[in-house]
Protein backbone atom coordinates (compact mmCIF):
# COMPACT_ATOMS: atom_id res chain seq x y z
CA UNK A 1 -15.44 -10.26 -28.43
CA UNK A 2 -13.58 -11.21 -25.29
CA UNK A 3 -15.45 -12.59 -22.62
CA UNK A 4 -13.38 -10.00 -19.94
CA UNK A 5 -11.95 -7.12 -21.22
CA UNK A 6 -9.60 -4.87 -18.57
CA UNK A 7 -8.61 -1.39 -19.96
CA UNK A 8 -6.64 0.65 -17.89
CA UNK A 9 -6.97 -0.74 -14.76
CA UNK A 10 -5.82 0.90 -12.33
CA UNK A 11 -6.13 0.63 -8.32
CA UNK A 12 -4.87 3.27 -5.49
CA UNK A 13 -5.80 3.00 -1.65
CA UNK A 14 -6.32 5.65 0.72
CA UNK A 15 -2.83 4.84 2.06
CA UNK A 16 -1.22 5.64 -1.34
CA UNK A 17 -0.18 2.06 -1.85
CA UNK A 18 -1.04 1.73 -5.75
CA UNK A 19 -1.78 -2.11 -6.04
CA UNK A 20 -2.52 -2.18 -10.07
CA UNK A 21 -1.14 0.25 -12.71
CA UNK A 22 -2.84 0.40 -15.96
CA UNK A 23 -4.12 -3.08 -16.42
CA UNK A 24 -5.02 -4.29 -20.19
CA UNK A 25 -6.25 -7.67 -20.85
CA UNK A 26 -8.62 -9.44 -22.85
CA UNK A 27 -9.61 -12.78 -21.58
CA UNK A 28 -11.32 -15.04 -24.58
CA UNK A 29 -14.43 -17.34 -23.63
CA UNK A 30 -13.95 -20.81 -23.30
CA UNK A 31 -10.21 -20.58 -22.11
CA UNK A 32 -8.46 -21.29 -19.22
CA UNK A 33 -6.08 -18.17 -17.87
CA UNK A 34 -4.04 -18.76 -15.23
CA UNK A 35 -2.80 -15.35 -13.56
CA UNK A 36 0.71 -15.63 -12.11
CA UNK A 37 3.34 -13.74 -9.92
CA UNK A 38 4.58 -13.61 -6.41
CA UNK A 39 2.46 -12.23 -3.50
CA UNK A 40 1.78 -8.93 -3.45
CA UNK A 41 1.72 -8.43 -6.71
CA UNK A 42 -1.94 -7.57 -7.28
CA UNK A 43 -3.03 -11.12 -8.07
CA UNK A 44 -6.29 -11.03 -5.95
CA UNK A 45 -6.84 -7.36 -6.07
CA UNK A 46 -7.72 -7.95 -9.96
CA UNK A 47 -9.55 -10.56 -9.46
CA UNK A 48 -12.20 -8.76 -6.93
CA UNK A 49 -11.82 -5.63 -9.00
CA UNK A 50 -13.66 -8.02 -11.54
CA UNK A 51 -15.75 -9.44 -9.34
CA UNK A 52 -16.90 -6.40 -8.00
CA UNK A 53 -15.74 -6.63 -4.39
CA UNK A 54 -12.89 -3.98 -4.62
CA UNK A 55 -13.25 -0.32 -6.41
CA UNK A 56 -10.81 0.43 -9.23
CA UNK A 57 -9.58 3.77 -9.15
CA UNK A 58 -9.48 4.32 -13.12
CA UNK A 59 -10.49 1.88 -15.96
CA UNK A 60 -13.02 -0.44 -17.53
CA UNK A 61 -13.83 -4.14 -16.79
CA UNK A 62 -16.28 -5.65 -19.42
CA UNK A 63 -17.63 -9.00 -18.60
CA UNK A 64 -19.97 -10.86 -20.95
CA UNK A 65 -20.32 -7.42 -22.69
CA UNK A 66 -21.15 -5.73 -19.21
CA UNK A 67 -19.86 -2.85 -17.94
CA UNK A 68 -19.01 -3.79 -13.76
CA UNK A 69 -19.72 -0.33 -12.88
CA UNK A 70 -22.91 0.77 -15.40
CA UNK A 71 -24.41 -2.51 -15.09
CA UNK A 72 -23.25 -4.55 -11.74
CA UNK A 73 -25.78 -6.64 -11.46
CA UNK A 74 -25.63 -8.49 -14.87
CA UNK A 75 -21.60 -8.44 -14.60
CA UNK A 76 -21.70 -10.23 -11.72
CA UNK A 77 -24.18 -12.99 -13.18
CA UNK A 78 -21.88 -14.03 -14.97
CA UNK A 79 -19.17 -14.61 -12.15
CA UNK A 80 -18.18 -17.30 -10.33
CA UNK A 81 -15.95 -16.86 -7.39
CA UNK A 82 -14.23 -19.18 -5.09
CA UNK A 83 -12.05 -17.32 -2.78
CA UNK A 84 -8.88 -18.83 -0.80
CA UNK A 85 -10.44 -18.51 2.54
CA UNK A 86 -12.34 -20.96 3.52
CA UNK A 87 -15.92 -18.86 4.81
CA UNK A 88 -18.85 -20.43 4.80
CA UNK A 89 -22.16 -20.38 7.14
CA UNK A 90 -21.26 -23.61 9.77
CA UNK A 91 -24.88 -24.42 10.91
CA UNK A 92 -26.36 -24.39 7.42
CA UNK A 93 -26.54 -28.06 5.81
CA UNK A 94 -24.19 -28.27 2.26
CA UNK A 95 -27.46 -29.02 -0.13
CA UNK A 96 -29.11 -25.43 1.57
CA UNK A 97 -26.06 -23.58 1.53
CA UNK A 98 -25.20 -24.25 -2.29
CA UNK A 99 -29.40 -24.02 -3.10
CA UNK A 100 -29.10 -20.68 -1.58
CA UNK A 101 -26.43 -19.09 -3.42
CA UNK A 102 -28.26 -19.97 -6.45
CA UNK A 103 -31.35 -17.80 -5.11
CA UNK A 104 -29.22 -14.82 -4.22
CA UNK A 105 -28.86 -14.46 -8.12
CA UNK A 106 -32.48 -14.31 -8.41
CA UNK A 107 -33.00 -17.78 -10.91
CA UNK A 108 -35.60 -20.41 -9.93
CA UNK A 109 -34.51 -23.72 -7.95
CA UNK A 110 -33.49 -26.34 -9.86
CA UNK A 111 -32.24 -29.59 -7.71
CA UNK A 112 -31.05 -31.22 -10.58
CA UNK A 113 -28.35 -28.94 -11.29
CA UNK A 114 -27.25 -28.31 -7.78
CA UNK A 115 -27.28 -32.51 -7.52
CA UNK A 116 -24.97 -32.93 -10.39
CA UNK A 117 -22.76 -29.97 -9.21
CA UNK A 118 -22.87 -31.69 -5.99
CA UNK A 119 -22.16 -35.33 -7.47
CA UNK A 120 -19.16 -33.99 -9.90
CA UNK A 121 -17.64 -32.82 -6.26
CA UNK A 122 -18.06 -35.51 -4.32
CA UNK A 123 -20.34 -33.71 -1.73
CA UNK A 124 -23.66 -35.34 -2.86
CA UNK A 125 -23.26 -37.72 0.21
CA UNK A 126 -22.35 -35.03 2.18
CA UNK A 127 -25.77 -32.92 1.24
CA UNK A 128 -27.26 -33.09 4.50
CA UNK A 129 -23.92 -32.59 6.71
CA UNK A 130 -23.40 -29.04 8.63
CA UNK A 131 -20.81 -27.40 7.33
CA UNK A 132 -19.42 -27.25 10.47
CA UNK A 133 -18.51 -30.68 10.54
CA UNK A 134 -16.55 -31.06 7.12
CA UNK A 135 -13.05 -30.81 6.43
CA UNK A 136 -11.07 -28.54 5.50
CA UNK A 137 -11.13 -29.74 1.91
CA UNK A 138 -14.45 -30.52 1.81
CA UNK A 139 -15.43 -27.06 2.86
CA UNK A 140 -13.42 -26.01 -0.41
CA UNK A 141 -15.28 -28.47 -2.54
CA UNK A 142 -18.86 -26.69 -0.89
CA UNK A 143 -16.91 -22.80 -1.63
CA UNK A 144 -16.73 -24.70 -5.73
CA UNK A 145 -20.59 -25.73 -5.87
CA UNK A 146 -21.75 -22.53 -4.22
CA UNK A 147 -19.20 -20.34 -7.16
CA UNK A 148 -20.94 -22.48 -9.70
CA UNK A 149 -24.61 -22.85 -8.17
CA UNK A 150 -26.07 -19.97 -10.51
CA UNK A 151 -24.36 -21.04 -14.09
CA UNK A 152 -21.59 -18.53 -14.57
CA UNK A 153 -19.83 -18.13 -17.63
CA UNK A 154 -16.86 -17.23 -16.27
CA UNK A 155 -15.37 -19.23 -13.18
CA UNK A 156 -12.70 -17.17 -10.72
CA UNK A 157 -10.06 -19.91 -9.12
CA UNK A 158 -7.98 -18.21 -6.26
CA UNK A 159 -5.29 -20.66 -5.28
CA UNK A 160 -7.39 -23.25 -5.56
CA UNK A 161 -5.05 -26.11 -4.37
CA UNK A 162 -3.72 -24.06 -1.95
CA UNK A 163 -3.28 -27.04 0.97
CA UNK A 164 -5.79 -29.36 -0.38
CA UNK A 165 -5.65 -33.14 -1.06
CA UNK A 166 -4.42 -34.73 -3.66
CA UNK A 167 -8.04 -36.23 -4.02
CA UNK A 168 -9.48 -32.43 -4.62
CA UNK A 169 -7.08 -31.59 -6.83
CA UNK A 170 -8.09 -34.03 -9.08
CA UNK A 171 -11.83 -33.65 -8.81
CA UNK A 172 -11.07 -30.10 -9.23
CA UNK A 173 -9.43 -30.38 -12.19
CA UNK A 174 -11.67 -33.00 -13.95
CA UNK A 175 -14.48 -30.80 -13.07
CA UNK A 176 -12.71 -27.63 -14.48
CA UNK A 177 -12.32 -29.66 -17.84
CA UNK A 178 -15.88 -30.59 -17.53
CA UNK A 179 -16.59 -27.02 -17.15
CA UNK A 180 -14.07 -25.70 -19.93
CA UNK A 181 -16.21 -28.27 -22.68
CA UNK A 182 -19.14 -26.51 -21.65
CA UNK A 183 -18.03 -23.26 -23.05
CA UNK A 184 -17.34 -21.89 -19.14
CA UNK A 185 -14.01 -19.31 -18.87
CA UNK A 186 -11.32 -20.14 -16.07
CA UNK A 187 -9.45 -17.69 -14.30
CA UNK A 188 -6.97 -18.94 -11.69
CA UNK A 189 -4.09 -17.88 -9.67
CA UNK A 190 -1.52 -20.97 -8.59
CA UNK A 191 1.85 -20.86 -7.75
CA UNK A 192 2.68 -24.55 -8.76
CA UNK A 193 4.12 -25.50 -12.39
CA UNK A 194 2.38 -28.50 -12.69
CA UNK A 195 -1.17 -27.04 -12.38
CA UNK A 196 -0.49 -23.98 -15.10
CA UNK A 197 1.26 -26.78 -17.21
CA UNK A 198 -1.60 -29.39 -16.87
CA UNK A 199 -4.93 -26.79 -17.19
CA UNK A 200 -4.12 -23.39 -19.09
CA UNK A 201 -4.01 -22.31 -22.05
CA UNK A 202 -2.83 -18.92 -21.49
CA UNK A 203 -0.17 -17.31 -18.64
CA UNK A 204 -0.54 -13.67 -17.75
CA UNK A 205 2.37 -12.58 -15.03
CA UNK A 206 1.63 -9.63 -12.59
CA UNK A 207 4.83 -7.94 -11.14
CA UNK A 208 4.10 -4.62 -8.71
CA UNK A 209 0.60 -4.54 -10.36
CA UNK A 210 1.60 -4.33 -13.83
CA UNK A 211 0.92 -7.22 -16.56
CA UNK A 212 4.65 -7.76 -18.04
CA UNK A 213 3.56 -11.13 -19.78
CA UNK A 214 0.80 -12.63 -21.41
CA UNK A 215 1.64 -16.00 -23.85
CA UNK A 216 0.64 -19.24 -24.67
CA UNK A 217 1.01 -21.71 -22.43
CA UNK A 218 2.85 -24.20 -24.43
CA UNK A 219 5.50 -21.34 -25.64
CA UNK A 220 6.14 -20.12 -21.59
CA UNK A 221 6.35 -23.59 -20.44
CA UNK A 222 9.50 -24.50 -23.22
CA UNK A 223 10.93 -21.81 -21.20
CA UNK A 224 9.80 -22.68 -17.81
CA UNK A 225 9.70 -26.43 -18.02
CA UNK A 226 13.21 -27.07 -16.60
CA UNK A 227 14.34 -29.06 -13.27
CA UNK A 228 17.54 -28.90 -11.49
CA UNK A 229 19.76 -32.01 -10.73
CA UNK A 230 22.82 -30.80 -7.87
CA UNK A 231 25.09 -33.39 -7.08
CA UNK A 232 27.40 -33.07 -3.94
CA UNK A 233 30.53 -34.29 -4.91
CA UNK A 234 32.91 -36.01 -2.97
CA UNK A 235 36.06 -33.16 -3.59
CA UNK A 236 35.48 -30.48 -4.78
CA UNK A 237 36.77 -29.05 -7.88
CA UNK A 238 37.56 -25.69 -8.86
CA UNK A 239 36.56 -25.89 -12.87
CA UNK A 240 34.08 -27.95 -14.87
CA UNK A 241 35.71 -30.35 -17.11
CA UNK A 242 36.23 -29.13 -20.90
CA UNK A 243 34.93 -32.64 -21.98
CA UNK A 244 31.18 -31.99 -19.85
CA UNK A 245 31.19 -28.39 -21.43
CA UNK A 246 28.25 -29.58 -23.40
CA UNK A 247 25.89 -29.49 -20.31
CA UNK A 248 24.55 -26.58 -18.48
CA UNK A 249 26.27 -27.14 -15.72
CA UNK A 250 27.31 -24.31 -12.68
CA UNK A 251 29.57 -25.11 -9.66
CA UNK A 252 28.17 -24.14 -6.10
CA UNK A 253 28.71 -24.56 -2.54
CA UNK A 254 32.54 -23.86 -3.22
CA UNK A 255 33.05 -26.34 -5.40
CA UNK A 256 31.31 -29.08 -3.26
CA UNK A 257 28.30 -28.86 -5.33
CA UNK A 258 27.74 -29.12 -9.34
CA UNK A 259 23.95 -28.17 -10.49
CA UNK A 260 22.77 -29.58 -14.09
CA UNK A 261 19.91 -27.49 -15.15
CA UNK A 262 17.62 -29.70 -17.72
CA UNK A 263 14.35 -29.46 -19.66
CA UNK A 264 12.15 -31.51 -18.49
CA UNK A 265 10.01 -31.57 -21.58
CA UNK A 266 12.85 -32.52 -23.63
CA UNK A 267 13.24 -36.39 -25.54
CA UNK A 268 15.95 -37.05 -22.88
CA UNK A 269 17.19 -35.23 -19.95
CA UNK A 270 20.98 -36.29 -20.85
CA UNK A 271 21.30 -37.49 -17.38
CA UNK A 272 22.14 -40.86 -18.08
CA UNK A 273 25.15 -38.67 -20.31
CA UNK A 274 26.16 -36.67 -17.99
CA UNK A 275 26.77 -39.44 -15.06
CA UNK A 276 28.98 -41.05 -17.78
CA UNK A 277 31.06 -38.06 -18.17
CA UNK A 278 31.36 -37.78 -14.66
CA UNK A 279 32.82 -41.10 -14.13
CA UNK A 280 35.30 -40.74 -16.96
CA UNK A 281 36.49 -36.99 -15.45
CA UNK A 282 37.35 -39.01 -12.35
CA UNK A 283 34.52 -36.91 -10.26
CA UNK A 284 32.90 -38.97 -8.04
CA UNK A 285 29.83 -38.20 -5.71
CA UNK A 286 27.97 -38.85 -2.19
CA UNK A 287 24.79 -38.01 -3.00
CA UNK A 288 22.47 -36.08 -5.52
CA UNK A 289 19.06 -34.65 -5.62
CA UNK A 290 16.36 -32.81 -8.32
CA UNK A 291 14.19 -29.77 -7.84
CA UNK A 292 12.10 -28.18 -9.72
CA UNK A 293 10.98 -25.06 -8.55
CA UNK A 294 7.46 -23.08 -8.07
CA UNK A 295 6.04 -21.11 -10.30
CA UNK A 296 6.74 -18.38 -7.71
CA UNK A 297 10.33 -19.24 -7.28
CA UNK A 298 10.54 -19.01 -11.20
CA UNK A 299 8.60 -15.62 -11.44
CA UNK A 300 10.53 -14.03 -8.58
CA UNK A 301 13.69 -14.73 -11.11
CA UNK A 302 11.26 -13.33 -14.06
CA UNK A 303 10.17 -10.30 -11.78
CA UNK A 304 13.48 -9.46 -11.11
CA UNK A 305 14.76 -9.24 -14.38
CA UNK A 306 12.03 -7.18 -15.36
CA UNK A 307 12.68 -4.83 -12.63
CA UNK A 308 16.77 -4.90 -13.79
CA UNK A 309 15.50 -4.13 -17.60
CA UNK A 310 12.75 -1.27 -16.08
């Protein structure tokens, strides 16, 4: 049985503006999901649909076997949330703060769990600091220990590296790792490549509040993994050369500018091939650069040819 399981999800506010349109998913326990799409899309209304924060209009949301309407309370046991925005009380010390959330769920102190939590986020130093006086990141890192002060089997992740250091990204990840070994579920929304391609296991894309993708991680990724190499060219031509025809190559800028798409999961890049060819078609260049885009940029692209098939 799924650990989440969204039937017919649906969302409509008083102004009309229908932000999710007959949502199914089944999330499994123990996985990571990361939930992807550009803004607007109905990313974070989902998630606190789930979490209890918004109203659906229509639809079912089982968690742990718990119905969020029939049975609130034990649904949202089983959550842990950590929100983008950063809100958090700023006279309250970080050991009371995280020590409370674990009472609002009704379970018994235990220091030794809030310690470790504390520890595995670097804040265990920190324990006796206002919260007023952290960083920014920091302040994340307390928003983690409070989501995960009362146990939850299932741990919500909006933009979680959002404008944080590279330092909390990686204690973030380790911990969700950590977390994933113990048998806890990971939602999260990112826009970056690299986080989807180094944590989930499953993709699910969102488009005008409407699921038009869920696969595998590694299958997405062969299709997603790819960088862009452009290459401003000294003259510019008006037709790629027959003899680089095996390359995915597209002219831009006029002709000033020739693009070589790549995978970047691929043995070799062909790179090293195509600079070669270059230099034997006589095409020389001032300067060259790589990109690899968002996941946003790359789901915008998706999105829209979605919307062209609809």
């Amino acid at each position: 049985m799924p650990i989440i399981s969204i039937s017919q999800l649906s969302k409509t506010y008083t102004s009309g503006f229908t932000a999710l349109r007959d949502i199914d998913l089944a999330i499994e326990a123990g996985e990571i999901f990361a939930l992807l799409g550009p803004n607007g899309a109905g990313k974070s209304t989902l998630i606190n649909i789930v979490c209890g924060i918004v109203t659906p209009s229509s639809g079912t949301v089982l968690v742990d076997g718990h119905d969020i309407a029939g049975d609130y309370r034990a649904a949202r046991r089983a959550i842990g949330l950590v929100p983008q925005e950063l809100t958090t009380d700023a006279f309250e010390t970080v050991l009371n703060t995280v020590s409370f959330s674990r009472g609002l769920f009704g379970l018994r102190p235990d220091p030794g769990h809030i310690e470790r939590i504390l520890r595995a986020l670097s804040l265990w130093d920190k324990r006796d600091s206002r919260l007023m006086t952290l960083s920014g990141g920091m302040k994340r890192r307390v928003l983690i220990a409070k989501a995960l002060s009362h146990e939850p089997r299932v741990l919500f992740l909006d933009e979680p590296t959002a404008g944080v250091d590279v330092e909390l990204r990686q204690d973030m990840w380790r911990l969700v790792r950590e977390l994933r070994q113990q048998g806890v579920t990971v939602i999260l929304t990112t826009h970056y490549i690299e986080e989807a391609e180094e944590m989930a296991d499953r993709i699910g894309v969102i488009r005008r509040g409407e699921i038009i993708l869920v696969e595998e991680k590694a299958a997405l990724m062969r299709k997603l993994g790819r960088k862009q190499l452009t290459l401003n060219l000294q003259q510019p031509i008006t037709a790629i050369p027959p003899e680089l025809a095996d390359y995915e190559l597209a002219l831009a800028a006029d002709g000033r500018e020739l693009v070589y798409t790549y995978d970047t999961r691929a043995e070799r890049t062909g790179i090293t091939g195509l600079l070669t060819g270059l230099a034997a078609a006589g095409i020389r260049f001032n300067d060259l650069h790589t990109e690899q885009s968002s996941l946003e940029d790359i789901f915008v692209g998706l999105v829209r040819e979605e919307g062209a098939r609809a």
